[in-house]
ModelCIF file with pLDDT and N, C-alpha, C, O atoms, coordinates in Angstrom:
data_MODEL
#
_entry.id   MODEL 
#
_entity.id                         1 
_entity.type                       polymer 
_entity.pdbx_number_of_molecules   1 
#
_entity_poly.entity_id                      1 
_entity_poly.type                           'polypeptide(L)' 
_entity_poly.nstd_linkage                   no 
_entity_poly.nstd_monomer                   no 
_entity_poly.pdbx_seq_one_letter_code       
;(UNK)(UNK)(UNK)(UNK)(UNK)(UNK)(UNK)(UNK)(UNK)(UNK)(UNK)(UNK)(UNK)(UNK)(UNK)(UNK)
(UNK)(UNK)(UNK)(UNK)(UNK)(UNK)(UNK)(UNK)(UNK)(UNK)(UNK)(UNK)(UNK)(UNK)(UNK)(UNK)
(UNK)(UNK)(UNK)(UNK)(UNK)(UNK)(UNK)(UNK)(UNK)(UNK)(UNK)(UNK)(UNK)(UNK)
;
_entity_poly.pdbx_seq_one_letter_code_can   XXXXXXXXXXXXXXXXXXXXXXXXXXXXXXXXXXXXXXXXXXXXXX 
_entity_poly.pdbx_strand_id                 A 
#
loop_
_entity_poly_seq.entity_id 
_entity_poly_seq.num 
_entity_poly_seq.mon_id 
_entity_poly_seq.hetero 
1 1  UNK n 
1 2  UNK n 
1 3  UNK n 
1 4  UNK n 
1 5  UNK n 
1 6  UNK n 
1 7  UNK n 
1 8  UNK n 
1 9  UNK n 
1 10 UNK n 
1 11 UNK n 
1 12 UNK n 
1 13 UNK n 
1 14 UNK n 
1 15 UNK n 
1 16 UNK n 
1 17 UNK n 
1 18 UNK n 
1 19 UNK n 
1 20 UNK n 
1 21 UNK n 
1 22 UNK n 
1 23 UNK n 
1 24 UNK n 
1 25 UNK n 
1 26 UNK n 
1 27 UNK n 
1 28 UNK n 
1 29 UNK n 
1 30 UNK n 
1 31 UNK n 
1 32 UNK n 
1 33 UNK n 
1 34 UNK n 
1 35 UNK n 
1 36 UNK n 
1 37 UNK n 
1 38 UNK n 
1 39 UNK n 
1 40 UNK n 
1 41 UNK n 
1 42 UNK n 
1 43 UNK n 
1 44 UNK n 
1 45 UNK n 
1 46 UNK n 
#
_struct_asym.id          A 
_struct_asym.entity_id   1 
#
loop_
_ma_qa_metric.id 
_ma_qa_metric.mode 
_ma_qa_metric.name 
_ma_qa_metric.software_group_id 
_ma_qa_metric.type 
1 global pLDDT . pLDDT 
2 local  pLDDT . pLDDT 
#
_ma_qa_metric_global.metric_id      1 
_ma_qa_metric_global.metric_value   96.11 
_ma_qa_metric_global.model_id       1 
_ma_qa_metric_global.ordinal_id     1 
#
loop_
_ma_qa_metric_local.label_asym_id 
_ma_qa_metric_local.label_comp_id 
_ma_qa_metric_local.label_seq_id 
_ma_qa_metric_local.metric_id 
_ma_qa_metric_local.metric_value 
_ma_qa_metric_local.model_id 
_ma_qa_metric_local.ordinal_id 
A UNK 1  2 93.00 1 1  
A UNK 2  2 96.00 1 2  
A UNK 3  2 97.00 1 3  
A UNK 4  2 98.00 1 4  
A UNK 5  2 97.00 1 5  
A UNK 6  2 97.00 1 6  
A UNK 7  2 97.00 1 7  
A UNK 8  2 96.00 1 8  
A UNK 9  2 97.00 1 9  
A UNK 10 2 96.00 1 10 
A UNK 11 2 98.00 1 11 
A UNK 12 2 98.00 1 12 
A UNK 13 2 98.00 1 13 
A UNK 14 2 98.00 1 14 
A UNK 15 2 98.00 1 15 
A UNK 16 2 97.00 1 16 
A UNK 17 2 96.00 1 17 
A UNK 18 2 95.00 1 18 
A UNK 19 2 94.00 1 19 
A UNK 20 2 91.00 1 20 
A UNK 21 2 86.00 1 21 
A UNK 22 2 91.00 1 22 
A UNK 23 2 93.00 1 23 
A UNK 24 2 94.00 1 24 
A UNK 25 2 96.00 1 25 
A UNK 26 2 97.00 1 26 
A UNK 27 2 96.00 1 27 
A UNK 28 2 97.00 1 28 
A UNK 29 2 98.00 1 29 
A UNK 30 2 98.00 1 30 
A UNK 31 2 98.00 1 31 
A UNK 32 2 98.00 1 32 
A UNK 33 2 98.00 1 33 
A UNK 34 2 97.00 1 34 
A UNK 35 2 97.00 1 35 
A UNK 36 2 94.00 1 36 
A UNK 37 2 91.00 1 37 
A UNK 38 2 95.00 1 38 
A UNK 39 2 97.00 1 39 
A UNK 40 2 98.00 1 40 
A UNK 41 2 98.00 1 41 
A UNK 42 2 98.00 1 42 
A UNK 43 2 98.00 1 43 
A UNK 44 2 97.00 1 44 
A UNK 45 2 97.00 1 45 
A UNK 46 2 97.00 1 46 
#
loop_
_atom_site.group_PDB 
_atom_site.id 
_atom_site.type_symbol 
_atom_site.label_atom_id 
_atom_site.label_alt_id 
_atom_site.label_comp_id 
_atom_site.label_asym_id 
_atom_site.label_entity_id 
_atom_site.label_seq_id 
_atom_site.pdbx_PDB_ins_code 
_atom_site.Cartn_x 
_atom_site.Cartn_y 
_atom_site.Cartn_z 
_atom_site.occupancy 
_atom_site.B_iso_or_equiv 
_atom_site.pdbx_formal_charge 
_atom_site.auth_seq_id 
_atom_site.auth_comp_id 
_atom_site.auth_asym_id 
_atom_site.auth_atom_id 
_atom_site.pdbx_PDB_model_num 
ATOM 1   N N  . UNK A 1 1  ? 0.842  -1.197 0.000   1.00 93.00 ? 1  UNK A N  1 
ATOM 2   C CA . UNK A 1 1  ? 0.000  0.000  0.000   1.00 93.00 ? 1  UNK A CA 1 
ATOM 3   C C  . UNK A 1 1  ? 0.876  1.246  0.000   1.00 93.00 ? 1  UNK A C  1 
ATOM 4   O O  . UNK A 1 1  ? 1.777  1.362  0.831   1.00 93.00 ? 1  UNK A O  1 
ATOM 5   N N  . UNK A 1 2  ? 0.642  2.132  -0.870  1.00 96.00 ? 2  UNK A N  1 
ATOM 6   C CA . UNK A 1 2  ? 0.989  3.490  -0.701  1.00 96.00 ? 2  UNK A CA 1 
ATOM 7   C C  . UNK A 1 2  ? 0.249  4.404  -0.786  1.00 96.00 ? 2  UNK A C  1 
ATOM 8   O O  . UNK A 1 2  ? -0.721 4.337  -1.541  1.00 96.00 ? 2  UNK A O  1 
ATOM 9   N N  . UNK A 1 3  ? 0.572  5.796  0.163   1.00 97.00 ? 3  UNK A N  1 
ATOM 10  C CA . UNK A 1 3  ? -0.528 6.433  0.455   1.00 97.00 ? 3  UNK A CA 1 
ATOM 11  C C  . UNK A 1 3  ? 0.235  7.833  0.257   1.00 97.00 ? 3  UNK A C  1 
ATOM 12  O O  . UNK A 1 3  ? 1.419  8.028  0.532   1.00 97.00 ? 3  UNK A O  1 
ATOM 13  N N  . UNK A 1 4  ? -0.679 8.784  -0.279  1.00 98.00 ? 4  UNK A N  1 
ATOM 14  C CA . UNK A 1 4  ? -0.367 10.304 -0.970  1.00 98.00 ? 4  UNK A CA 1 
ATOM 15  C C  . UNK A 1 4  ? -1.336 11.255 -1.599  1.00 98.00 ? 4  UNK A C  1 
ATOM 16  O O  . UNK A 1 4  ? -2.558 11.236 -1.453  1.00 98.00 ? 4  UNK A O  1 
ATOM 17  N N  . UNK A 1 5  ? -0.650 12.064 -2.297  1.00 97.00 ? 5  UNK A N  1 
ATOM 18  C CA . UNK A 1 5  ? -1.643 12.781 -2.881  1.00 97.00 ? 5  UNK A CA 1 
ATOM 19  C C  . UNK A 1 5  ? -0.994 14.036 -4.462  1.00 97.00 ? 5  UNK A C  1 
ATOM 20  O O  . UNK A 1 5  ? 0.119  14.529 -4.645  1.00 97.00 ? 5  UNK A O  1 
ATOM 21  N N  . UNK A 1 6  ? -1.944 14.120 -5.075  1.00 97.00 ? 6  UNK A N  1 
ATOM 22  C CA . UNK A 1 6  ? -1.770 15.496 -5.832  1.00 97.00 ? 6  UNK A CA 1 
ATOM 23  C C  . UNK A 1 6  ? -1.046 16.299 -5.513  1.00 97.00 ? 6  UNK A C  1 
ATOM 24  O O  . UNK A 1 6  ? -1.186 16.619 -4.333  1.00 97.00 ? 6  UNK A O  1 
ATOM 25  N N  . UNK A 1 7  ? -0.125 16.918 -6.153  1.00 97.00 ? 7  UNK A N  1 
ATOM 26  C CA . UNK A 1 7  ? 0.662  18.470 -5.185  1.00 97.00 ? 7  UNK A CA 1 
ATOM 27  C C  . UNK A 1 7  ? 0.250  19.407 -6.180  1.00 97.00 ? 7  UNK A C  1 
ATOM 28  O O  . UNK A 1 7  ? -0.283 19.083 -7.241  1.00 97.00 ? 7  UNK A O  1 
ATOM 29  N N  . UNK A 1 8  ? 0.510  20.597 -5.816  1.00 96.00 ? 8  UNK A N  1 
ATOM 30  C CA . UNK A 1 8  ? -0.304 21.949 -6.524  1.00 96.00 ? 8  UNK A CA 1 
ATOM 31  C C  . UNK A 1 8  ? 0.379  21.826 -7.608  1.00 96.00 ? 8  UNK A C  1 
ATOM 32  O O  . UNK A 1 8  ? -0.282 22.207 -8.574  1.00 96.00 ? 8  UNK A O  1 
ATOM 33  N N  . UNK A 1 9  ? 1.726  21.350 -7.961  1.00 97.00 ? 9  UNK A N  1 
ATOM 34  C CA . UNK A 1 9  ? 2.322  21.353 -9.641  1.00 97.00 ? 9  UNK A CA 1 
ATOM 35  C C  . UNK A 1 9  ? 2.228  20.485 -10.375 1.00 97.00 ? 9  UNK A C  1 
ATOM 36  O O  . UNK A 1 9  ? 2.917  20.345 -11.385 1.00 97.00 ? 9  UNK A O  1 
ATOM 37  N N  . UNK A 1 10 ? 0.951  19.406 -9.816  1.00 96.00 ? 10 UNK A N  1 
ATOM 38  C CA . UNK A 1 10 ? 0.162  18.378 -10.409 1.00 96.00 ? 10 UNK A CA 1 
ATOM 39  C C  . UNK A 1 10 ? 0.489  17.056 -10.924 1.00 96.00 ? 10 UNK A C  1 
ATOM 40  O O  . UNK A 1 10 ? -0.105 16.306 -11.699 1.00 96.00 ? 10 UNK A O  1 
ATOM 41  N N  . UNK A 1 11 ? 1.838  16.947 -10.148 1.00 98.00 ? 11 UNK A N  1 
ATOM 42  C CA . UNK A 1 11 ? 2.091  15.789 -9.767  1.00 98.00 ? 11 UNK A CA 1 
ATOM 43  C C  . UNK A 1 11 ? 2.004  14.907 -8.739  1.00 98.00 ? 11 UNK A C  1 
ATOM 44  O O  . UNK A 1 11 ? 2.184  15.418 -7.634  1.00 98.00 ? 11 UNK A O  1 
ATOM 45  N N  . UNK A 1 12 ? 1.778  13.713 -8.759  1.00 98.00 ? 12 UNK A N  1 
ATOM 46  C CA . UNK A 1 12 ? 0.373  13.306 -7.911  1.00 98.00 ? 12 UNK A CA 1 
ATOM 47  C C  . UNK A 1 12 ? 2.213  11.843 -7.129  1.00 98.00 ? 12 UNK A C  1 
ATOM 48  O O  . UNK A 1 12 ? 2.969  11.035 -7.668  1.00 98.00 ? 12 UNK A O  1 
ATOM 49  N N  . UNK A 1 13 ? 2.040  12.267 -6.011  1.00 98.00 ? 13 UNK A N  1 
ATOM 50  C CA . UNK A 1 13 ? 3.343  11.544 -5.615  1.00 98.00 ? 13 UNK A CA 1 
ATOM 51  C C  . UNK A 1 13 ? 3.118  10.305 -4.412  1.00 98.00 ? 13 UNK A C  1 
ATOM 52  O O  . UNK A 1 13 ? 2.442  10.863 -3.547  1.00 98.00 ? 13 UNK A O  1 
ATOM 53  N N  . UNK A 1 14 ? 3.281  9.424  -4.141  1.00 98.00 ? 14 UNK A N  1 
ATOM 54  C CA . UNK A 1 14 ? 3.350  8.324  -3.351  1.00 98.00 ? 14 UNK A CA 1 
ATOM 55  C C  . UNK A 1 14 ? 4.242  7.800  -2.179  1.00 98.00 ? 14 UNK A C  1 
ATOM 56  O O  . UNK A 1 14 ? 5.455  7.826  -2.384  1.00 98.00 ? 14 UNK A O  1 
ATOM 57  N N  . UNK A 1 15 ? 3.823  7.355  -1.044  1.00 98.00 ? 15 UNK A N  1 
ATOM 58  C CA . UNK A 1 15 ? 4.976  6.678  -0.435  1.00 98.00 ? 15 UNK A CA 1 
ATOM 59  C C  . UNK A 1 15 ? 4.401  5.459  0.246   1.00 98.00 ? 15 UNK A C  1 
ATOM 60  O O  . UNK A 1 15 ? 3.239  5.154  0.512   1.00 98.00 ? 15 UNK A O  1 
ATOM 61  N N  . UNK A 1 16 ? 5.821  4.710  0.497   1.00 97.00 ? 16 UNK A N  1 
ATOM 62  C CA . UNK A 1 16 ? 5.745  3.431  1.486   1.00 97.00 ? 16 UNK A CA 1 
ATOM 63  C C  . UNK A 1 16 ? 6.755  3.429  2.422   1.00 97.00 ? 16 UNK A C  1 
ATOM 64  O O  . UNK A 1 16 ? 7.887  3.748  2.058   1.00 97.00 ? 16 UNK A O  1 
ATOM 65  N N  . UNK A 1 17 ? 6.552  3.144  3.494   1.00 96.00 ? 17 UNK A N  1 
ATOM 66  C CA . UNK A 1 17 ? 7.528  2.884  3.947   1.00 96.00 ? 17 UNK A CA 1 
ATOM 67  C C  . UNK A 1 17 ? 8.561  2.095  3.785   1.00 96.00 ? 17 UNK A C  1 
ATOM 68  O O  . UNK A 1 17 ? 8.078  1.150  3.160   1.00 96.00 ? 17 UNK A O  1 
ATOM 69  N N  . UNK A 1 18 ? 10.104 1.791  4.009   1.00 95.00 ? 18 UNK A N  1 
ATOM 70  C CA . UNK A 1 18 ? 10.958 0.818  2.975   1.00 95.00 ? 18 UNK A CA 1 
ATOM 71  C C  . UNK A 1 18 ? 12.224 1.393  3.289   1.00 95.00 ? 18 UNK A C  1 
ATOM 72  O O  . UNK A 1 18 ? 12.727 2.504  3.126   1.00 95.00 ? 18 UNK A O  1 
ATOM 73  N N  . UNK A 1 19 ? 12.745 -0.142 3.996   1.00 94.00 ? 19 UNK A N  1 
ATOM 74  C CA . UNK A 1 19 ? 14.334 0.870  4.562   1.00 94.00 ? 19 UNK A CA 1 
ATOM 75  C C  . UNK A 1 19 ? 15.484 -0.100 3.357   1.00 94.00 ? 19 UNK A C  1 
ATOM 76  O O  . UNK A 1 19 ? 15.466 -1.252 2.924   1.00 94.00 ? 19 UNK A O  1 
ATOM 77  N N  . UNK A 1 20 ? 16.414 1.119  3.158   1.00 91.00 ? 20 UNK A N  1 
ATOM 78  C CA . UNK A 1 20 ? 17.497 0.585  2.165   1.00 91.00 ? 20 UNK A CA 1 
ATOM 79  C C  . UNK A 1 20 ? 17.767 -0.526 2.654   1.00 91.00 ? 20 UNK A C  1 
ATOM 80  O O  . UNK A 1 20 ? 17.544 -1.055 3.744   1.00 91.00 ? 20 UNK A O  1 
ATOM 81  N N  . UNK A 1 21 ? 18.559 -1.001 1.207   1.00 86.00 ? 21 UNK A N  1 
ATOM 82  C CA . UNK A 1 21 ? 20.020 -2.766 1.670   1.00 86.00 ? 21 UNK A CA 1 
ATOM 83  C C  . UNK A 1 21 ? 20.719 -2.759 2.905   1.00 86.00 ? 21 UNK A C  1 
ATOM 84  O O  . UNK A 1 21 ? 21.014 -3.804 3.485   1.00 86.00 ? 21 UNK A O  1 
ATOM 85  N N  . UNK A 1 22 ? 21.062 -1.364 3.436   1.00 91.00 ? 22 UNK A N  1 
ATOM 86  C CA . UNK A 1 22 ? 21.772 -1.210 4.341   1.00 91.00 ? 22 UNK A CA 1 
ATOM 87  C C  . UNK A 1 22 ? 21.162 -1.115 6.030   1.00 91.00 ? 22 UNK A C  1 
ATOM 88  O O  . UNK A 1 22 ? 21.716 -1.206 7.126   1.00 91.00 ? 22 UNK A O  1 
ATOM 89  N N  . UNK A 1 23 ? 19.683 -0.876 5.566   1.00 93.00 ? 23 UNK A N  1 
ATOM 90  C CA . UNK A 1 23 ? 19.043 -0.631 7.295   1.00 93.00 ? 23 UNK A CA 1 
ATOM 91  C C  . UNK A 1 23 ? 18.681 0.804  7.170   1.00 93.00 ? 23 UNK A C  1 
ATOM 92  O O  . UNK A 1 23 ? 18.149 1.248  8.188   1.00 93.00 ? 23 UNK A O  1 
ATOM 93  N N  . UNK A 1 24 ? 18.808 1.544  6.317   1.00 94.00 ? 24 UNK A N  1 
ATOM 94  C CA . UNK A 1 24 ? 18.466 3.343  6.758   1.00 94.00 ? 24 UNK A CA 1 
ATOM 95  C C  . UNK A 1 24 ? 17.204 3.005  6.223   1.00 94.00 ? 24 UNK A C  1 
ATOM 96  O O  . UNK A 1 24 ? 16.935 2.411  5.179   1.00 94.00 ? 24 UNK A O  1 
ATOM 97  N N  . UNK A 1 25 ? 16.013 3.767  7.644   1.00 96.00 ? 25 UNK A N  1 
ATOM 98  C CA . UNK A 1 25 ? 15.279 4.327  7.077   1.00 96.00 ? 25 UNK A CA 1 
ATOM 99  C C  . UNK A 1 25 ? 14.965 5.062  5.998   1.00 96.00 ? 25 UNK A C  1 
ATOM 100 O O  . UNK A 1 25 ? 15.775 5.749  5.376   1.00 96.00 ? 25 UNK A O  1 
ATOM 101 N N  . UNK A 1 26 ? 13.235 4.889  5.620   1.00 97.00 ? 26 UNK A N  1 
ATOM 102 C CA . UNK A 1 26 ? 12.939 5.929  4.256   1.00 97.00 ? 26 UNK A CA 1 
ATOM 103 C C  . UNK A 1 26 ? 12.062 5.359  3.676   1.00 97.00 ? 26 UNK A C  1 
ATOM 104 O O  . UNK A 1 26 ? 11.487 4.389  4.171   1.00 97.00 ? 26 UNK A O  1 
ATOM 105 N N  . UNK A 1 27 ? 11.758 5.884  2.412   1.00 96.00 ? 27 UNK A N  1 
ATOM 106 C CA . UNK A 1 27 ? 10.473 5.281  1.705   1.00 96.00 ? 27 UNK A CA 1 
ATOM 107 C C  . UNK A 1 27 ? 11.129 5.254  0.203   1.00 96.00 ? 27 UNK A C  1 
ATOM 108 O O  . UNK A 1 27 ? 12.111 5.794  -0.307  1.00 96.00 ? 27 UNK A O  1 
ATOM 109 N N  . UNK A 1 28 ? 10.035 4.297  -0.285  1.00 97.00 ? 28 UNK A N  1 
ATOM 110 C CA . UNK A 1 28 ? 9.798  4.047  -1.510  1.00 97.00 ? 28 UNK A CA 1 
ATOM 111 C C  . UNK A 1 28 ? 8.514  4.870  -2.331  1.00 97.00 ? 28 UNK A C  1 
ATOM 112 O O  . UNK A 1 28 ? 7.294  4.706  -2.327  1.00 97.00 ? 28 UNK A O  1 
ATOM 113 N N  . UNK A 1 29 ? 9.593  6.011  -3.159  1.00 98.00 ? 29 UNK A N  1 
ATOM 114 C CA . UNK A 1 29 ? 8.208  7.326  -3.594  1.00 98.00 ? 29 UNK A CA 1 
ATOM 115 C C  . UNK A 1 29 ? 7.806  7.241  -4.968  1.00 98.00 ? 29 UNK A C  1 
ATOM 116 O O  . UNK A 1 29 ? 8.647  7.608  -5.789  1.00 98.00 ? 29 UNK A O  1 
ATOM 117 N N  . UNK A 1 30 ? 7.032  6.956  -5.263  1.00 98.00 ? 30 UNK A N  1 
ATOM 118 C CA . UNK A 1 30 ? 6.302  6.540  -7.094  1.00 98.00 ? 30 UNK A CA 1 
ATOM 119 C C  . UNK A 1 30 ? 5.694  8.286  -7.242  1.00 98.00 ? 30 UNK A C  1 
ATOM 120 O O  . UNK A 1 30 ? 4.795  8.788  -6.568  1.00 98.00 ? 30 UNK A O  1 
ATOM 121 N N  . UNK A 1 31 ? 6.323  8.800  -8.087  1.00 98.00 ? 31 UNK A N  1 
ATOM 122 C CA . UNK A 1 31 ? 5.746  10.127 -8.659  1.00 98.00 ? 31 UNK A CA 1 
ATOM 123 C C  . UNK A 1 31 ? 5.034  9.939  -10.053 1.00 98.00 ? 31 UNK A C  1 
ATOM 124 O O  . UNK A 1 31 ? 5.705  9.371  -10.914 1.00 98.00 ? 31 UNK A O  1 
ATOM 125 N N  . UNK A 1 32 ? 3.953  10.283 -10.333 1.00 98.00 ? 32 UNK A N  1 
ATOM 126 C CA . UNK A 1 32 ? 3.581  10.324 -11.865 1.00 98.00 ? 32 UNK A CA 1 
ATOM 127 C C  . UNK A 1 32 ? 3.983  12.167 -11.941 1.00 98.00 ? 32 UNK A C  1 
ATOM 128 O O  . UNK A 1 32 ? 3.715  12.833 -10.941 1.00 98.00 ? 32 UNK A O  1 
ATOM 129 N N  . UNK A 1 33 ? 4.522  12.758 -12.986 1.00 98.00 ? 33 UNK A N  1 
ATOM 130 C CA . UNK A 1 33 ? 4.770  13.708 -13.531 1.00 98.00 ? 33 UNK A CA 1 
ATOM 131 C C  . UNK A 1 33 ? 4.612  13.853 -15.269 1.00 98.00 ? 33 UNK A C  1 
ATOM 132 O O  . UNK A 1 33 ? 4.338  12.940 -16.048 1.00 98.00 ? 33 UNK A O  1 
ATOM 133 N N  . UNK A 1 34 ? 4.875  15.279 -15.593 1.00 97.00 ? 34 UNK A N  1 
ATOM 134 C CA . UNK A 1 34 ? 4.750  15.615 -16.757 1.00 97.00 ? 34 UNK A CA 1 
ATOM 135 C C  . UNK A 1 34 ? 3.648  15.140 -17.206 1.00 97.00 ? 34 UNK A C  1 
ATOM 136 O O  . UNK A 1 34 ? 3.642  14.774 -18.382 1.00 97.00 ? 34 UNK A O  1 
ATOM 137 N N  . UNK A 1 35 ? 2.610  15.033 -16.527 1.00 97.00 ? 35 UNK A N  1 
ATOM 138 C CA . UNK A 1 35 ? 1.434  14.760 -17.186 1.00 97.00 ? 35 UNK A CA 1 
ATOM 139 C C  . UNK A 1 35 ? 0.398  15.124 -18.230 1.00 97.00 ? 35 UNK A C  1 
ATOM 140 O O  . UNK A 1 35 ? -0.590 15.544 -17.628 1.00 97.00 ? 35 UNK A O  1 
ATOM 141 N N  . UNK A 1 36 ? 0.176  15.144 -19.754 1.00 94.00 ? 36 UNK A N  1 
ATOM 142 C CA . UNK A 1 36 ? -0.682 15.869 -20.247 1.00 94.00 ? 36 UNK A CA 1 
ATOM 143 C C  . UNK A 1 36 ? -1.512 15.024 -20.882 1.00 94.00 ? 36 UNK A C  1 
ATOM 144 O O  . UNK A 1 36 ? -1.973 13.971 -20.440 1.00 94.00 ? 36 UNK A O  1 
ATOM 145 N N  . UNK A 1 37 ? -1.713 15.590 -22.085 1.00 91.00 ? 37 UNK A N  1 
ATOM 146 C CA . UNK A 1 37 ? -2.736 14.786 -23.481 1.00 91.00 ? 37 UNK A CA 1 
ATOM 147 C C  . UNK A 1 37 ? -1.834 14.019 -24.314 1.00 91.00 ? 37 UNK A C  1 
ATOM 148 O O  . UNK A 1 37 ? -2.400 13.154 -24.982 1.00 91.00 ? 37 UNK A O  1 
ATOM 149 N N  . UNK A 1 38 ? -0.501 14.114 -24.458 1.00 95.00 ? 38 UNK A N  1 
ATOM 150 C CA . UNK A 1 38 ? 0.322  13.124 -24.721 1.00 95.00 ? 38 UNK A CA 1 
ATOM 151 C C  . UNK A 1 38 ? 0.725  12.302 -24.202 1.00 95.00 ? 38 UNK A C  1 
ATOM 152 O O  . UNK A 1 38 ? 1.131  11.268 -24.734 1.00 95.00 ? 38 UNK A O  1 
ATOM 153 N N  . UNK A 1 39 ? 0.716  12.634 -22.620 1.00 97.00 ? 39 UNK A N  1 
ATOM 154 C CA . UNK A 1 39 ? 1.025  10.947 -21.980 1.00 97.00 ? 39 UNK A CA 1 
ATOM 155 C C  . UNK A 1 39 ? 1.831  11.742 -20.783 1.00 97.00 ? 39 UNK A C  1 
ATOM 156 O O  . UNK A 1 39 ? 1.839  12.967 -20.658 1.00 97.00 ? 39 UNK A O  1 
ATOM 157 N N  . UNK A 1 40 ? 2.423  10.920 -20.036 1.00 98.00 ? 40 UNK A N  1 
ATOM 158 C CA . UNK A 1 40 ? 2.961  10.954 -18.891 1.00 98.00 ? 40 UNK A CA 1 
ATOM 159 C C  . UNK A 1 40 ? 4.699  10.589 -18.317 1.00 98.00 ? 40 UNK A C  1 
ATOM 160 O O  . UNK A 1 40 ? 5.470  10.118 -19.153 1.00 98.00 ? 40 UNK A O  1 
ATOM 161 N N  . UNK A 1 41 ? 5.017  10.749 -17.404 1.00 98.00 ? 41 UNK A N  1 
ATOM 162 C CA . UNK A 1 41 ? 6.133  10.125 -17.017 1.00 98.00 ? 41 UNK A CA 1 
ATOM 163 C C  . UNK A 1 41 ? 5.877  9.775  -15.612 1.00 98.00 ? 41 UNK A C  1 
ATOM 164 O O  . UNK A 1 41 ? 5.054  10.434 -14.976 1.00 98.00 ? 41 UNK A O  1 
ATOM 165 N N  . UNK A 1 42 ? 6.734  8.449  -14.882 1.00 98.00 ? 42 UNK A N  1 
ATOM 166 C CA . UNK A 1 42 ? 6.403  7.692  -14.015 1.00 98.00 ? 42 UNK A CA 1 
ATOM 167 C C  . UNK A 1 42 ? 8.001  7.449  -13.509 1.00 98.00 ? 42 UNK A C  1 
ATOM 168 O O  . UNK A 1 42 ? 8.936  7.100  -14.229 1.00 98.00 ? 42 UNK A O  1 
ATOM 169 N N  . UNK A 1 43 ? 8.046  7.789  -11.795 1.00 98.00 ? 43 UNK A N  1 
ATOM 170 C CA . UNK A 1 43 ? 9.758  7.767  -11.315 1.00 98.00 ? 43 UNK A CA 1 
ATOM 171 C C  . UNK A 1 43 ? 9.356  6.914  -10.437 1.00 98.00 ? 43 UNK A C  1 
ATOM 172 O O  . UNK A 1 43 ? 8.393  7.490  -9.930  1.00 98.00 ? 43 UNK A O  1 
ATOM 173 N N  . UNK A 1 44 ? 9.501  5.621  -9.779  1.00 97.00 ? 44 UNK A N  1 
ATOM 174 C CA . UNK A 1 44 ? 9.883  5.262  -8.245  1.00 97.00 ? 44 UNK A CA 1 
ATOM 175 C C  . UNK A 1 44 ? 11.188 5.027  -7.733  1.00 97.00 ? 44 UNK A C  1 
ATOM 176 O O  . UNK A 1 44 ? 12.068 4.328  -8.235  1.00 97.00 ? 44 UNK A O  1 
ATOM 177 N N  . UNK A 1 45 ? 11.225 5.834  -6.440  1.00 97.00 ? 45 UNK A N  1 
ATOM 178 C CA . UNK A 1 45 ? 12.925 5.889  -6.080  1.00 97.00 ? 45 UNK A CA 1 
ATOM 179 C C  . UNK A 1 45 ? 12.558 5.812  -4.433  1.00 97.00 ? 45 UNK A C  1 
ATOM 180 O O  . UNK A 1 45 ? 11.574 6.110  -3.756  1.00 97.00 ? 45 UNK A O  1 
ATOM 181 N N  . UNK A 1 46 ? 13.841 5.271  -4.174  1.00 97.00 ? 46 UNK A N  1 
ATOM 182 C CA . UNK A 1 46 ? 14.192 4.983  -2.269  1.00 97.00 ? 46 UNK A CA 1 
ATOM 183 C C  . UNK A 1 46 ? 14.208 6.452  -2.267  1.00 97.00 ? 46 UNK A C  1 
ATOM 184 O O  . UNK A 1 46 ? 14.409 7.066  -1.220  1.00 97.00 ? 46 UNK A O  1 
#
């Protein structure tokens, strides 16, 4: 489960909780960006 929202520059961003290989805390964040009538772009990063 990840839980988030829209931000005012309309990219709509995600998190989970999720600690690195190493043990550090942090999350795992799925952004959809650049969003239009042509299509989109999609990032998930620690």
């Amino acid at each position: 489960v990840w839980t988030g929202n829209k931000k005012e520059n309309g990219n709509i961003v995600l998190y989970k909780n999720q600690k690195a290989p190493n043990g550090t805390e942090g999350f795992f964040r799925l952004t959809f960006y650049d969003i239009s009538e042509k299509g989109y772009k999609w990032i998930g990063e620690w």
